[in-house]
Every structure is written in structure tokens, then in C-alpha cells.
PDB file of N, CA and C in Angstrom:
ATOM      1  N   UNK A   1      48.960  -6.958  28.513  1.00  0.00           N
ATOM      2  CA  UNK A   1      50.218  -7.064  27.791  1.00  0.00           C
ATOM      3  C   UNK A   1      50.896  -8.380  28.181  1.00  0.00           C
ATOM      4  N   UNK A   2      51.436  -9.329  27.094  1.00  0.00           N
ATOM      5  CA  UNK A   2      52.293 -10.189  27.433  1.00  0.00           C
ATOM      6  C   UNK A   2      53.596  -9.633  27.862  1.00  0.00           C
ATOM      7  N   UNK A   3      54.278 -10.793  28.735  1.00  0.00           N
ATOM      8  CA  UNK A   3      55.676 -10.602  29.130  1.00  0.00           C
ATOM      9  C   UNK A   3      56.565  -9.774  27.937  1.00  0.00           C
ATOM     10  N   UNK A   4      56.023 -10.629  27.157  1.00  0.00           N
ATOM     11  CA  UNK A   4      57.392 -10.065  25.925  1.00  0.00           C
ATOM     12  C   UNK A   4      56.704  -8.646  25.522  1.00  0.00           C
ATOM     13  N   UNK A   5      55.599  -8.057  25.727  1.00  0.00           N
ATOM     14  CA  UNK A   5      55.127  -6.783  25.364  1.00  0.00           C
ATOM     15  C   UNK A   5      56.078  -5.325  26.962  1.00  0.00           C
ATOM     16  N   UNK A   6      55.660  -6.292  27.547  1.00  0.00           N
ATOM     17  CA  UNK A   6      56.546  -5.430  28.484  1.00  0.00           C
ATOM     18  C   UNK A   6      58.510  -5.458  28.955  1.00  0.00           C
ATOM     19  N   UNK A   7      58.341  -6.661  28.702  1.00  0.00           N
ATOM     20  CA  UNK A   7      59.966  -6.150  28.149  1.00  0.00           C
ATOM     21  C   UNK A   7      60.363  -5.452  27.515  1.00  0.00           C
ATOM     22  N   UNK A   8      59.778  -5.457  25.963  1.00  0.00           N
ATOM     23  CA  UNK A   8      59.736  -4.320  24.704  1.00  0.00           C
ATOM     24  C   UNK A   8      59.790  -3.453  25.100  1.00  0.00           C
ATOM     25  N   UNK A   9      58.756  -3.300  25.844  1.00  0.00           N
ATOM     26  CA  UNK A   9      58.311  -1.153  26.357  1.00  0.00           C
ATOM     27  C   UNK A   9      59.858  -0.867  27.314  1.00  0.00           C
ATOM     28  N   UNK A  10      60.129  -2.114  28.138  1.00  0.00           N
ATOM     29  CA  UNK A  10      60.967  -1.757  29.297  1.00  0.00           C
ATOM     30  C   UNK A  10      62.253  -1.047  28.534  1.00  0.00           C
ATOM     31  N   UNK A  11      62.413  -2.430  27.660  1.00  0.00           N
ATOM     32  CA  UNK A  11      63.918  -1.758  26.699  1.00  0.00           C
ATOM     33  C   UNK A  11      63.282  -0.829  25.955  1.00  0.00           C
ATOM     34  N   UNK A  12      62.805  -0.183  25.020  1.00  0.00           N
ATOM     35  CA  UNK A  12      62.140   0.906  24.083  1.00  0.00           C
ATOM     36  C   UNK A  12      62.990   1.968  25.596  1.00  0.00           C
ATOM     37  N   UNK A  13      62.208   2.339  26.312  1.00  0.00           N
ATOM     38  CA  UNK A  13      62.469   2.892  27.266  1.00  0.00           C
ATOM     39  C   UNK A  13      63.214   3.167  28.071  1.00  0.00           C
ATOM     40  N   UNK A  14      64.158   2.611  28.048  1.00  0.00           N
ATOM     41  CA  UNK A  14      65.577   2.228  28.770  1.00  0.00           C
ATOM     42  C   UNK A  14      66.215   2.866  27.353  1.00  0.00           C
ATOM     43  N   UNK A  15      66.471   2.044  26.379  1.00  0.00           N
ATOM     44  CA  UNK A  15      67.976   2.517  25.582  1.00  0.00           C
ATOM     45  C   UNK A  15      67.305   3.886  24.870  1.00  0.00           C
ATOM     46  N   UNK A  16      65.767   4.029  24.248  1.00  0.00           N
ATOM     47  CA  UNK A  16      65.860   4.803  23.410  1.00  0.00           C
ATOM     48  C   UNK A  16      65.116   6.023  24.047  1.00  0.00           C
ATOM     49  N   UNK A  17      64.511   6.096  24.989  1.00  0.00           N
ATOM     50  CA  UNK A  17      63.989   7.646  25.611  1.00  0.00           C
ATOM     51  C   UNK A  17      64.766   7.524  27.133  1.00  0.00           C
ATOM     52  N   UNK A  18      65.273   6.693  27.227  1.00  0.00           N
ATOM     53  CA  UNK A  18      66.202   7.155  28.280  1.00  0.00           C
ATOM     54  C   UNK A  18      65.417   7.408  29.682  1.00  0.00           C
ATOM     55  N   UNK A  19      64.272   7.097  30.006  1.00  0.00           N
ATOM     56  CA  UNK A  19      63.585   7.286  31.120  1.00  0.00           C
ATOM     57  C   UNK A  19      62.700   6.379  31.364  1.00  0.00           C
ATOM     58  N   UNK A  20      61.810   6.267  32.807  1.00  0.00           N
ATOM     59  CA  UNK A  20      60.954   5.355  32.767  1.00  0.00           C
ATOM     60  C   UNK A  20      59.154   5.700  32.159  1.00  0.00           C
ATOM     61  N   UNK A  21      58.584   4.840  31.152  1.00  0.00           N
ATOM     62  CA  UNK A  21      57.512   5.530  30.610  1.00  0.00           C
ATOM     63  C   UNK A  21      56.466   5.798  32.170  1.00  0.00           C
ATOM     64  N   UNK A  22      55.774   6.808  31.666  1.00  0.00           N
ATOM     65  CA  UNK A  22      54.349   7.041  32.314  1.00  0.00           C
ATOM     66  C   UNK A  22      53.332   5.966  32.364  1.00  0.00           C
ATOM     67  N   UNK A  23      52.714   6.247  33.688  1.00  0.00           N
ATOM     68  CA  UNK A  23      51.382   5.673  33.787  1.00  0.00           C
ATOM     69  C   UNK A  23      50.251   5.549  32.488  1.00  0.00           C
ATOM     70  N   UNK A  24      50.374   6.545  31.901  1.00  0.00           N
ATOM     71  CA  UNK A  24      49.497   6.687  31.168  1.00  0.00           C
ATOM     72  C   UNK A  24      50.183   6.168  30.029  1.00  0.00           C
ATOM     73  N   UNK A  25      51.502   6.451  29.246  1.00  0.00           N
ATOM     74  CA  UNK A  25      52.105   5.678  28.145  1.00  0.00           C
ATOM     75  C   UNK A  25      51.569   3.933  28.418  1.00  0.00           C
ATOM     76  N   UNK A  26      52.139   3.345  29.334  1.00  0.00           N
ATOM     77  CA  UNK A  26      51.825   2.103  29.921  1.00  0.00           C
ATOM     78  C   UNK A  26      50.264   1.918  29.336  1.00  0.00           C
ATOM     79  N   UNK A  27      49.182   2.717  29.993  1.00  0.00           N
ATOM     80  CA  UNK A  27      47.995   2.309  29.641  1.00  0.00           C
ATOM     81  C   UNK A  27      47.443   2.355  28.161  1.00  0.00           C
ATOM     82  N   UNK A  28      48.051   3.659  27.889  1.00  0.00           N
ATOM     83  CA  UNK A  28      47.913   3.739  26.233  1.00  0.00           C
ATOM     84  C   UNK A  28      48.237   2.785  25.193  1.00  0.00           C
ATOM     85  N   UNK A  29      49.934   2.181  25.470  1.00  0.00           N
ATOM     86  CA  UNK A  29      50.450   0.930  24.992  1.00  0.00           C
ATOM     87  C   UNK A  29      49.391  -0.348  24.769  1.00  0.00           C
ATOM     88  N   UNK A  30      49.252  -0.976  26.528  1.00  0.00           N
ATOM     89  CA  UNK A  30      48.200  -1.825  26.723  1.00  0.00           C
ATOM     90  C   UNK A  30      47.198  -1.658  26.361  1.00  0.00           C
ATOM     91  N   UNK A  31      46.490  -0.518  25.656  1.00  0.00           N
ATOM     92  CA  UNK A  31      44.789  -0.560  24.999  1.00  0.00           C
ATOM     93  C   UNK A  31      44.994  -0.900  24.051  1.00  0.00           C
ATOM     94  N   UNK A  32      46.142  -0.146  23.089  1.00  0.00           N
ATOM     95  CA  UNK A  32      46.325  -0.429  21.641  1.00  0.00           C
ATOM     96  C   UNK A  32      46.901  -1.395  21.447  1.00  0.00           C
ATOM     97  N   UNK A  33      47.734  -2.237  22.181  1.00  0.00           N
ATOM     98  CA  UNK A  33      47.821  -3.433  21.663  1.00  0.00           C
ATOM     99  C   UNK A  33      46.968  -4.491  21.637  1.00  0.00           C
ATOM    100  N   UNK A  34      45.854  -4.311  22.519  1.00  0.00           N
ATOM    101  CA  UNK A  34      45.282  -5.311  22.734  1.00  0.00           C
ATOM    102  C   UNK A  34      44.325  -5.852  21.219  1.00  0.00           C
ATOM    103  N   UNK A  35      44.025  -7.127  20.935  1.00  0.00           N
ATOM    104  CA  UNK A  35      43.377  -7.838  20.052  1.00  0.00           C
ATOM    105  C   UNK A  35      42.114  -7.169  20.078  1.00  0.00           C
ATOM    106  N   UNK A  36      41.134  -6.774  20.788  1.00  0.00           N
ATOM    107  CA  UNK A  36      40.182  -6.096  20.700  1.00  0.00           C
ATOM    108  C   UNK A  36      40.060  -4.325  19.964  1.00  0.00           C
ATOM    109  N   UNK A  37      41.002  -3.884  20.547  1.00  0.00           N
ATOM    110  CA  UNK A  37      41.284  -2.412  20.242  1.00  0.00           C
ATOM    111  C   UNK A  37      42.114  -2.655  18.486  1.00  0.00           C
ATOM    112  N   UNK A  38      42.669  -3.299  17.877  1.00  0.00           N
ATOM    113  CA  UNK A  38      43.390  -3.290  17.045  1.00  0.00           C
ATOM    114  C   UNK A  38      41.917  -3.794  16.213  1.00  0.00           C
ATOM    115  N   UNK A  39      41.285  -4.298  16.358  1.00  0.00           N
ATOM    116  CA  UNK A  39      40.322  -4.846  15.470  1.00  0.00           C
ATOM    117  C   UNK A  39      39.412  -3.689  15.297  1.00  0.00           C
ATOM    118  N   UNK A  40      38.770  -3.272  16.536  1.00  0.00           N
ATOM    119  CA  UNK A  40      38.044  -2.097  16.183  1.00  0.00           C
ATOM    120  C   UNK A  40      38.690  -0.414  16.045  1.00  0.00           C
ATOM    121  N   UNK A  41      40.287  -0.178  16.822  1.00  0.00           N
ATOM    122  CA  UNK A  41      40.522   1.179  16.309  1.00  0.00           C
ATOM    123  C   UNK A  41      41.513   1.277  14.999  1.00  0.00           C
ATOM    124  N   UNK A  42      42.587   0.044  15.057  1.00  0.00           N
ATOM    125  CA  UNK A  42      43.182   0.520  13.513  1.00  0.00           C
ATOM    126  C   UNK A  42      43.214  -0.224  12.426  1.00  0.00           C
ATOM    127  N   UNK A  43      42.007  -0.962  12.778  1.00  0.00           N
ATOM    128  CA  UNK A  43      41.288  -1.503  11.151  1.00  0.00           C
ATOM    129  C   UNK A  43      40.175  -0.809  10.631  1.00  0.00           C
ATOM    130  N   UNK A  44      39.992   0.563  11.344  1.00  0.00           N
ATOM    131  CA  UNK A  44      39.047   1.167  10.664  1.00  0.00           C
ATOM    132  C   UNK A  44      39.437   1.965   9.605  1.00  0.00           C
ATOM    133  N   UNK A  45      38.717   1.894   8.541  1.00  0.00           N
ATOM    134  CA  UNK A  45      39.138   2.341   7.143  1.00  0.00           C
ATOM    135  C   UNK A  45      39.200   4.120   7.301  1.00  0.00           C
ATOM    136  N   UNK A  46      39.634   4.621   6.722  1.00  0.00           N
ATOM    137  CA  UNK A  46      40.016   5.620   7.088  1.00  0.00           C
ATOM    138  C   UNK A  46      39.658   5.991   5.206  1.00  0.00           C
ATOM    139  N   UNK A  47      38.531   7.269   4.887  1.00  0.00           N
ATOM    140  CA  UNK A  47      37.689   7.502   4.170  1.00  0.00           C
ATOM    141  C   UNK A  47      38.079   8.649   3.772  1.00  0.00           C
ATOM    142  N   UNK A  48      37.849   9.851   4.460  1.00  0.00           N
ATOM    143  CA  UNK A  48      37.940  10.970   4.067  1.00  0.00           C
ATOM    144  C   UNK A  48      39.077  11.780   5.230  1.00  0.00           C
ATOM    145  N   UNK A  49      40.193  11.851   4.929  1.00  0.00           N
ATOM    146  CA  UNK A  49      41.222  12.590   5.779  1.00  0.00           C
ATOM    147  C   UNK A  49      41.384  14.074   5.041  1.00  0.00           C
ATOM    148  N   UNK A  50      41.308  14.732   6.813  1.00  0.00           N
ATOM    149  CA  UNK A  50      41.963  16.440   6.501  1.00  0.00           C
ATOM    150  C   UNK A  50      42.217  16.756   7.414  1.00  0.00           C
ATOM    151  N   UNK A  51      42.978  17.648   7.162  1.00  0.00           N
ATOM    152  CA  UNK A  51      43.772  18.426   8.335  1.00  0.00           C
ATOM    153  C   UNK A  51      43.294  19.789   8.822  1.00  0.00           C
ATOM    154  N   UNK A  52      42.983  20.062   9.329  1.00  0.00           N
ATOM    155  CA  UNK A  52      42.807  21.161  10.349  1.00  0.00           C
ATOM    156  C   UNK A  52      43.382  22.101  10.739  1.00  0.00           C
ATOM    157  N   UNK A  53      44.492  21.683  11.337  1.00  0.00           N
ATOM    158  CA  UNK A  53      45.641  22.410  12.194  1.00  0.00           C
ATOM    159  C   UNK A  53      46.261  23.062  11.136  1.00  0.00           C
ATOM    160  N   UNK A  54      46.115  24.720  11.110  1.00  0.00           N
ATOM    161  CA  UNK A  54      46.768  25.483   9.905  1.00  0.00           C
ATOM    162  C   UNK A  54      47.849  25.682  10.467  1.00  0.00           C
ATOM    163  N   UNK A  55      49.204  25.666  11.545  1.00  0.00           N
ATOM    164  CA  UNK A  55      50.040  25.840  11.987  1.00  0.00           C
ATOM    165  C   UNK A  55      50.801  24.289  10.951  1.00  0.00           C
ATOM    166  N   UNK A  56      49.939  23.360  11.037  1.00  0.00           N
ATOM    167  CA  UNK A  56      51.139  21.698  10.918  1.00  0.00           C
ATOM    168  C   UNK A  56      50.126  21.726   9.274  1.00  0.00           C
ATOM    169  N   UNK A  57      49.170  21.910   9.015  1.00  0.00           N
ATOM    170  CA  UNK A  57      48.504  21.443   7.634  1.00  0.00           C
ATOM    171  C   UNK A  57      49.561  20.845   6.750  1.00  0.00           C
ATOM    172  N   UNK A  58      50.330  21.948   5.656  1.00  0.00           N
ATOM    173  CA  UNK A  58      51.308  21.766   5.125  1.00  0.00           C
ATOM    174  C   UNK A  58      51.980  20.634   5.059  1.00  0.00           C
ATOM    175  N   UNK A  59      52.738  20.595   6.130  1.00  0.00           N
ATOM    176  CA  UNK A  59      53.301  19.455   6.824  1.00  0.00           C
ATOM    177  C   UNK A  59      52.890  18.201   6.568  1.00  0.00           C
ATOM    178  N   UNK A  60      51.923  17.666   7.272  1.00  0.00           N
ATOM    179  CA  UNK A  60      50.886  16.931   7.179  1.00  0.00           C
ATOM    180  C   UNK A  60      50.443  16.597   5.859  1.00  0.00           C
ATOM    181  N   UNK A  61      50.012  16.977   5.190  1.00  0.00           N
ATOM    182  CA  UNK A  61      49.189  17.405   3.763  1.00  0.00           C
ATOM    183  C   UNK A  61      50.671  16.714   2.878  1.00  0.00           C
ATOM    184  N   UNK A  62      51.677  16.914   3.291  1.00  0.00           N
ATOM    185  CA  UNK A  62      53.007  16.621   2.058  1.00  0.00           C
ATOM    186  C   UNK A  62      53.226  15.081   2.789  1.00  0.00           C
ATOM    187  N   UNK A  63      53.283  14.440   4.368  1.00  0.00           N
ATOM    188  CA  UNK A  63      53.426  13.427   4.405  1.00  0.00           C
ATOM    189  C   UNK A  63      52.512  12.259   4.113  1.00  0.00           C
ATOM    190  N   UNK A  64      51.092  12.715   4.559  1.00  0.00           N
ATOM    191  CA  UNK A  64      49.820  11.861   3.718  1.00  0.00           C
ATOM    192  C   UNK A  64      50.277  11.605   2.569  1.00  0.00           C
ATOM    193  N   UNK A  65      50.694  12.544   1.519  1.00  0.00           N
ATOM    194  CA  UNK A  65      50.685  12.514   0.265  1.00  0.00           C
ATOM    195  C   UNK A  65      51.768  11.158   0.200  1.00  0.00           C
ATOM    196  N   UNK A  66      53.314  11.750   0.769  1.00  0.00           N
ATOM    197  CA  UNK A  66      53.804  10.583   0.332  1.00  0.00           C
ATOM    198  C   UNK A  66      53.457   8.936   1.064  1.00  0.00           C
ATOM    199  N   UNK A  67      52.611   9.320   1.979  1.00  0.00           N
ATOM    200  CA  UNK A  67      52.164   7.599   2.384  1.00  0.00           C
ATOM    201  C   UNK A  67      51.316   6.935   0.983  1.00  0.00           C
ATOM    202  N   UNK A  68      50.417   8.260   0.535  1.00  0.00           N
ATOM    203  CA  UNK A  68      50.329   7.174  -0.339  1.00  0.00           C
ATOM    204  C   UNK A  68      50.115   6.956  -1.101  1.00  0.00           C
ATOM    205  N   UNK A  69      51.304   7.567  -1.818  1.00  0.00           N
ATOM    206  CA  UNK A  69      52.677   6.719  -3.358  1.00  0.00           C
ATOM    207  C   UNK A  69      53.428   6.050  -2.708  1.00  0.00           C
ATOM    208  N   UNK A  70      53.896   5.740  -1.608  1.00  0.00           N
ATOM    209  CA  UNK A  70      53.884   4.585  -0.893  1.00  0.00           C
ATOM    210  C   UNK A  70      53.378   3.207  -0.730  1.00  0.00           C
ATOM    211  N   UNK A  71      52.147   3.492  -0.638  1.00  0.00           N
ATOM    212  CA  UNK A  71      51.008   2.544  -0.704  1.00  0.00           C
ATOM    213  C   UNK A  71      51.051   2.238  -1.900  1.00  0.00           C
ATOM    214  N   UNK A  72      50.845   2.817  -3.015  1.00  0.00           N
ATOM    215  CA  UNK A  72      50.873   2.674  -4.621  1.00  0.00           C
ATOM    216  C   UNK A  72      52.154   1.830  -5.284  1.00  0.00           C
ATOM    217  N   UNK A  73      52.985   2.259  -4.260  1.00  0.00           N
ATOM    218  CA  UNK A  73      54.263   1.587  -5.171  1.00  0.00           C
ATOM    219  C   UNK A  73      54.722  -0.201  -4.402  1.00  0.00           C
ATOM    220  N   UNK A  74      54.039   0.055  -2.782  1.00  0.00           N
ATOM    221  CA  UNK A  74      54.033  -1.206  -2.372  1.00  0.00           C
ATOM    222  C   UNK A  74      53.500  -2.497  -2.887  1.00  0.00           C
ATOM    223  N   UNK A  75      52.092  -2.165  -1.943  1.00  0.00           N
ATOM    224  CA  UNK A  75      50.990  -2.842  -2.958  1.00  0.00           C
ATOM    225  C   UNK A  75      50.062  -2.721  -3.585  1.00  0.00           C
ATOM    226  N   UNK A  76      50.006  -1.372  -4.354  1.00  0.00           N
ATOM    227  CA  UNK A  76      49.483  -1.365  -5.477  1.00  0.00           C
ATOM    228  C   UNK A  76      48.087  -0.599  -5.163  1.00  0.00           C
ATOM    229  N   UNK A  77      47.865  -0.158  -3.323  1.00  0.00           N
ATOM    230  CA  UNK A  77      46.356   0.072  -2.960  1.00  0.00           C
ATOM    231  C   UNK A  77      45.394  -0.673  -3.125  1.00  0.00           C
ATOM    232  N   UNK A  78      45.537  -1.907  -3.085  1.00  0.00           N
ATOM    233  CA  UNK A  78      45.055  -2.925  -2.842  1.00  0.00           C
ATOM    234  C   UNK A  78      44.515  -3.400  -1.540  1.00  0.00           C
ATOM    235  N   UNK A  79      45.305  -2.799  -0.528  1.00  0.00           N
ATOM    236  CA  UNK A  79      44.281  -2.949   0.851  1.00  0.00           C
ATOM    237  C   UNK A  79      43.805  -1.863   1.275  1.00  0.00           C
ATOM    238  N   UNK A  80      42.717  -1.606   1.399  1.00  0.00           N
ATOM    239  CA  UNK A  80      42.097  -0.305   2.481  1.00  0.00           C
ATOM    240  C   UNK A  80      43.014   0.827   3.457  1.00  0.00           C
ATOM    241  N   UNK A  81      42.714   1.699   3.539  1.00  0.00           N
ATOM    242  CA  UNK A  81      43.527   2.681   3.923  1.00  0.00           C
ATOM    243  C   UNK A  81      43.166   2.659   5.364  1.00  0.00           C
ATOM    244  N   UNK A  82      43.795   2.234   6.625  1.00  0.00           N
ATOM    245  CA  UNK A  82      43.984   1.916   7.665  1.00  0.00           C
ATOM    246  C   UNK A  82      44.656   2.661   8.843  1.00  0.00           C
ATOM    247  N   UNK A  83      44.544   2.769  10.141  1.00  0.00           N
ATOM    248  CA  UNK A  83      45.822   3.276  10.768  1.00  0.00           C
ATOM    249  C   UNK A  83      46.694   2.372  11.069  1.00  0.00           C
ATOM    250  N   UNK A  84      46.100   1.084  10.756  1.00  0.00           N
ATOM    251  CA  UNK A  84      46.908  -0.462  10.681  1.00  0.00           C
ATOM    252  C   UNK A  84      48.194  -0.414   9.350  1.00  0.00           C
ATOM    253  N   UNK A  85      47.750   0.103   8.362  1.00  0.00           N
ATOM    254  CA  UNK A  85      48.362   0.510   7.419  1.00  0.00           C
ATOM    255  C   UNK A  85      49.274   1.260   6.758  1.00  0.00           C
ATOM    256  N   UNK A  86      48.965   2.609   7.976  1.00  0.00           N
ATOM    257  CA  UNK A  86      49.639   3.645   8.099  1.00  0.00           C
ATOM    258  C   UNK A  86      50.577   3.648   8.802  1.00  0.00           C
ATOM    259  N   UNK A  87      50.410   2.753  10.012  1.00  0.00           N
ATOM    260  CA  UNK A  87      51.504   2.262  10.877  1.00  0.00           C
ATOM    261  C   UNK A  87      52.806   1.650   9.894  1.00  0.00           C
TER     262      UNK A  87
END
């Protein structure tokens, strides 16, 4: 993580959860940001999504949906369906 990546987390953490993050938030942060991990985990196209979890399905199933008429009304679905995207 650059300086300015950990400042971010410091303040994120400070004003808006009010505590200091975990060891493991920290490490989680630092994988996914990194240039390597972003190339191979959330530029992967994302093909066939479903949900599982019959407790959240529903749920789930109505916010997919509106990501994407989202996507449709942005740009048109013109780029690949991503967790880069989804972000």
C-alpha cells in the first residue's frame, strides 16, 4: 500500500467505523488493491451469476437486477460485466 492508501484506510477508519481496522481488514485492503490482484481478481468477467443463499436470494436477485439497468442506462453494456464494474 502507498502512503496515501494508508492514510485513506487510517481516516475511513477513524471518522467512519469509528475504530481501529483489523489485521486482517489491513491485509485484505493491501491484496485487493494491489496492481496484480486487480488485474487478475476484479477484471474477471463475471458470466453466469446466482445466488444460493435462500435466506438473502431475493435480496440479492432484486439488486443484481438493478446493477444492471444501471449498466444499461450508463454505458449502454458496453464493457464486460466485472467486479471492477460492479464496484
Amino acid at each position: 500500500m502507498s502512503q496515501d492508501d494508508i492514510e485513506f484506510v487510517q481516516t475511513y477508519f477513524a471518522d467512519t467505523e469509528k475504530r481501529d481496522p483489523t489485521l486482517t481488514e489491513i491485509r485484505v485492503l493491501d491484496t485487493y488493491w494491489s496492481d496484480h490482484c486487480r488485474h487478475t481478481t476484479f477484471e474477471t468477467v463475471l458470466e453466469n451469476v446466482d445466488f444460493k443463499l435462500d435466506t438473502l436470494k431475493e435480496q440479492l436477485q432484486k439488486s443484481y437486477e438493478k446493477y444492471l439497468g444501471l449498466r444499461q442506462e450508463v454505458h449502454g453494456n458496453r464493457k464486460e460485466r466485472t467486479l471492477m464494474d460492479m464496484a
